[in-house]
Structure formats: C-alpha cells, structure tokens
C-alpha atoms as a PDB file:
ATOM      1  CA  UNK A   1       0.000   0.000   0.000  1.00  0.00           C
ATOM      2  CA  UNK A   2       1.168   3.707  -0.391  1.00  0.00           C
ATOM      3  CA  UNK A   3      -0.592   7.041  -0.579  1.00  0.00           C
ATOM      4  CA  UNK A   4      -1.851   8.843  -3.211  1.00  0.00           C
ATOM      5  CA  UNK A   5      -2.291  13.092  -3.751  1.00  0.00           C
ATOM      6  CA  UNK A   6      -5.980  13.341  -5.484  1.00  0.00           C
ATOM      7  CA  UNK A   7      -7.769  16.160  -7.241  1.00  0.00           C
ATOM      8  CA  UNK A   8      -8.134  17.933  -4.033  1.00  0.00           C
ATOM      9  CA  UNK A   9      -4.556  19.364  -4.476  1.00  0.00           C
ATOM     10  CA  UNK A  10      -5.231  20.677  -7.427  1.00  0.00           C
ATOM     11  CA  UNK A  11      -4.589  24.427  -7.335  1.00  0.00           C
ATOM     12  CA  UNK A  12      -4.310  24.237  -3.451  1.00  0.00           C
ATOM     13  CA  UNK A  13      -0.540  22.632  -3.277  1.00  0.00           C
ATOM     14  CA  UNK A  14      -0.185  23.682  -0.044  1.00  0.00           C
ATOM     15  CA  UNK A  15       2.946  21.033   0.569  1.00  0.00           C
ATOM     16  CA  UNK A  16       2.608  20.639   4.596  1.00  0.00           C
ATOM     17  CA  UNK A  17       2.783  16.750   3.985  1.00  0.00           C
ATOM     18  CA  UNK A  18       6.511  17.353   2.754  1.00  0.00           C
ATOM     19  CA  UNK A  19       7.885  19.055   5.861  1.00  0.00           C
ATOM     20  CA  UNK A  20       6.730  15.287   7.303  1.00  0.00           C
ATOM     21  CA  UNK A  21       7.520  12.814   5.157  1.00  0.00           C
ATOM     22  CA  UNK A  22      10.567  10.760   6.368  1.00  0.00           C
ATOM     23  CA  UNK A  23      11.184   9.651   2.949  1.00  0.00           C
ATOM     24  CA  UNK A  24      11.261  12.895   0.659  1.00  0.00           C
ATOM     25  CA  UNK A  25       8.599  10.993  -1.766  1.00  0.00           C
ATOM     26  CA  UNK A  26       6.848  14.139  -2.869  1.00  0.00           C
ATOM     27  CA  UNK A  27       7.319  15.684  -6.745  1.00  0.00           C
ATOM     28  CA  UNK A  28       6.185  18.603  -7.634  1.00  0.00           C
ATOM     29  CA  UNK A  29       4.272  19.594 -11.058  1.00  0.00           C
ATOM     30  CA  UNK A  30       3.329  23.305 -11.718  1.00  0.00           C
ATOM     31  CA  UNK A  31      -0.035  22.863  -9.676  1.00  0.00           C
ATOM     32  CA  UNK A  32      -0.182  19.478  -7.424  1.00  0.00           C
ATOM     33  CA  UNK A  33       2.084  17.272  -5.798  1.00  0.00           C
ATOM     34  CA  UNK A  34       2.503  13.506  -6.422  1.00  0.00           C
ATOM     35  CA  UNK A  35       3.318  10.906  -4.394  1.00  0.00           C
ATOM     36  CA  UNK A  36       6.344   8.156  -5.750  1.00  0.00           C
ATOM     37  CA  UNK A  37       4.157   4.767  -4.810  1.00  0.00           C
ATOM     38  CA  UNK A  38       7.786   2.595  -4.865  1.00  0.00           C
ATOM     39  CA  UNK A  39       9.342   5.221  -2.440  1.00  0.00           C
ATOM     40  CA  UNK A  40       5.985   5.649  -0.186  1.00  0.00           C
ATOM     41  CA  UNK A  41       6.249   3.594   3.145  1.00  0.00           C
ATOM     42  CA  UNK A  42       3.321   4.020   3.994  1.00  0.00           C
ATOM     43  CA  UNK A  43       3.502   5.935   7.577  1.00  0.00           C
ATOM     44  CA  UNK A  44       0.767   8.250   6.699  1.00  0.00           C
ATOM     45  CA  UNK A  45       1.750  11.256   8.787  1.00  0.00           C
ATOM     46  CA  UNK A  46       1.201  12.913   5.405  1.00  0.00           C
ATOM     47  CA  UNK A  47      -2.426  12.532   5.281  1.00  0.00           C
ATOM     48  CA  UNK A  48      -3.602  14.487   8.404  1.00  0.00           C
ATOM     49  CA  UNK A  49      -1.233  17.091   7.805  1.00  0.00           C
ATOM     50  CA  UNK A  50      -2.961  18.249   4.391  1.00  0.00           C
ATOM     51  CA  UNK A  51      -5.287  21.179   4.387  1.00  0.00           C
ATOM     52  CA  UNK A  52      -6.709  19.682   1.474  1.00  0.00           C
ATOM     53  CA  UNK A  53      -7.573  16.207   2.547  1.00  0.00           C
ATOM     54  CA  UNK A  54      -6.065  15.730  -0.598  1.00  0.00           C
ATOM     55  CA  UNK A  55      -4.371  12.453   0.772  1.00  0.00           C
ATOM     56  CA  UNK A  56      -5.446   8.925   0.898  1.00  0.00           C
ATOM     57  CA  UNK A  57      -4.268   5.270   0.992  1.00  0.00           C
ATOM     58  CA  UNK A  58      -4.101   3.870  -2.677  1.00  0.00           C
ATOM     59  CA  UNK A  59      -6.653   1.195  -1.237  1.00  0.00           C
ATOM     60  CA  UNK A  60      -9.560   3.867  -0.936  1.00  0.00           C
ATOM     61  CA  UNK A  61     -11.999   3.995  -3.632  1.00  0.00           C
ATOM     62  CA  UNK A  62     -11.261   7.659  -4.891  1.00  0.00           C
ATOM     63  CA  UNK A  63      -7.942   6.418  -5.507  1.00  0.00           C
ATOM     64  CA  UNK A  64      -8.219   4.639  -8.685  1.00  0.00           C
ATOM     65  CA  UNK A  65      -6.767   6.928 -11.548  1.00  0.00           C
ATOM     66  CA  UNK A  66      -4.745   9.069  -9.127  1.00  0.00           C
ATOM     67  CA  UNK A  67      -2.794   6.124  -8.340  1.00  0.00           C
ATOM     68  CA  UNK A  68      -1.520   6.246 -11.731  1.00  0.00           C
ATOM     69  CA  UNK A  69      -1.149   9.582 -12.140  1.00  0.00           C
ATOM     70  CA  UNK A  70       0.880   9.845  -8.887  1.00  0.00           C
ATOM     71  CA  UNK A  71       3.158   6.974 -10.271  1.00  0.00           C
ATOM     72  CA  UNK A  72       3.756   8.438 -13.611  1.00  0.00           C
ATOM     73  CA  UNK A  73       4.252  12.255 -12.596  1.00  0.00           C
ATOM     74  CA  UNK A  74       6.427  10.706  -9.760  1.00  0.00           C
ATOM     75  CA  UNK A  75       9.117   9.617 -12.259  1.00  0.00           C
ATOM     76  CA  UNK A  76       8.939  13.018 -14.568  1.00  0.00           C
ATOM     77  CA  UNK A  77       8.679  15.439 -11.745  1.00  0.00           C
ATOM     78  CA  UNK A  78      11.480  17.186  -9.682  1.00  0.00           C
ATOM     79  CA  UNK A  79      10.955  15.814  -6.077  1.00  0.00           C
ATOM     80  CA  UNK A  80      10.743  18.106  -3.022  1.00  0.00           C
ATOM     81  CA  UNK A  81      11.787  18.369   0.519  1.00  0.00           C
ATOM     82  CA  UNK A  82      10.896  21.120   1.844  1.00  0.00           C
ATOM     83  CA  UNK A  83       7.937  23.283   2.148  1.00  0.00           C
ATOM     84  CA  UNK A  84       6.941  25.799   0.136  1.00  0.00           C
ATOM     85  CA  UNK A  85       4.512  28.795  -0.175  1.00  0.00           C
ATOM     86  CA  UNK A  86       1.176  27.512  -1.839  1.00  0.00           C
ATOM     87  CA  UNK A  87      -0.587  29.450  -4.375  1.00  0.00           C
ATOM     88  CA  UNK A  88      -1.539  32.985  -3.146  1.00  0.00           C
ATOM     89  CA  UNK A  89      -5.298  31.711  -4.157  1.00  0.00           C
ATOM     90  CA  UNK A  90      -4.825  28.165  -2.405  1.00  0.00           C
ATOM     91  CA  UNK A  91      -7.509  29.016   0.199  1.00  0.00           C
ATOM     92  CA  UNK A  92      -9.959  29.626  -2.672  1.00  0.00           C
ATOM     93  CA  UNK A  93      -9.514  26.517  -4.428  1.00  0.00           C
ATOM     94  CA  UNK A  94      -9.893  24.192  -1.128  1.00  0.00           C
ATOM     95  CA  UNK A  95     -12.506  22.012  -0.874  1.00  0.00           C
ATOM     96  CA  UNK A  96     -13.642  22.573  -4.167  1.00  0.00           C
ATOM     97  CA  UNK A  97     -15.347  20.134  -6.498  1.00  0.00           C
ATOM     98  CA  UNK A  98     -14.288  19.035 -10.151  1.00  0.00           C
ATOM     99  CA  UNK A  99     -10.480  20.235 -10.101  1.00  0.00           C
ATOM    100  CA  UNK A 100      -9.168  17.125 -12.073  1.00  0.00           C
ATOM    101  CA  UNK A 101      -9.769  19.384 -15.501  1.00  0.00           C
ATOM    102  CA  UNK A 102      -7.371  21.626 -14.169  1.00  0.00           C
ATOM    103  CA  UNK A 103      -4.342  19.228 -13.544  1.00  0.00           C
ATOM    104  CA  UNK A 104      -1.206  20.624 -15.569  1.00  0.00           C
ATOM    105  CA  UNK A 105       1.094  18.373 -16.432  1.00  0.00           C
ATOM    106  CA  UNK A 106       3.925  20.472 -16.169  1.00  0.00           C
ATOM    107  CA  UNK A 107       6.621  20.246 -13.678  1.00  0.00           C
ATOM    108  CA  UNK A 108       7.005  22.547 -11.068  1.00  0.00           C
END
C-alpha cells in the first residue's frame, strides 16, 4: 500500500505533507504534488497534515486513476523536501469540487 495526492490538491498545493515525510517521496508539477508509490512507506503522517484532505491510501476507492497519475508524474517530476509557499489563491480553491480538468502536467 502507499498514498496517493488526489484532485483535491489541485490548485491548493499547499505542501505541509513534505515538511513530514521521512522519505522525501513528494514531486512537484506546476499545480499538485505527487506521491512516488515505490518510495511511499506508507507511515501516513502525510495525510492528516494536508489542508486539502487531498491524501489517501491507494486502497480507498477515490484512488483509482490518481494512483496512476501519482506513479507516472512521480518519475517526470522534480521531487521536493521542503515546504513551500502555496498558491496565493490556495484558500480559494480548497474544498472545491471538479479540479481534475485543471491538472497541468507540467513540472514545477
């Protein structure tokens, strides 16, 4: 098992689950993060710790394609290890419904 960053990131990125991750397996594209599933060991102190609740096991059924996102991002990505400032309108986007149309592929 490992986690997985959904749709709820999406314009938020507000990266407090990297400043606790003991692995550093967080990459970072232009507008979410992802999470590396082989690197992933599955502590989850990452998941209470986003904002977001942008976080969940790759077991729980909103998962599914964010699983596979998270792994393929993960290995095109630049990974990060250490928080940064979110998006000046990250409080805006929270909680909002329907952000997977907005996922950039673009690296951070």
């Amino acid at each position: 098992m490992a986690y997985v960053v959904t749709d709820g990131c999406i314009r938020c990125k507000y990266m407090d689950c990297v400043s606790v991750c003991p692995v550093d397996c967080f990459y970072a594209g232009e507008n979410m993060l992802v999470i590396h599933p082989d690197e992933c060991i599955d502590c989850g102190v990452c998941e209470p710790e986003c904002p977001a609740a942008a976080i969940v096991p790759d077991t729980d059924p909103g998962a599914g394609a964010w699983a596979a996102l998270n792994a393929e991002y993960a290995a095109k990505w630049p990974n990060i290890t250490e928080k940064g400032a979110p998006p000046e309108d990250a409080d805006a986007w929270n909680g909002r419904d329907g952000k997977a149309a907005l996922f950039s592929p673009t690296a951070a």
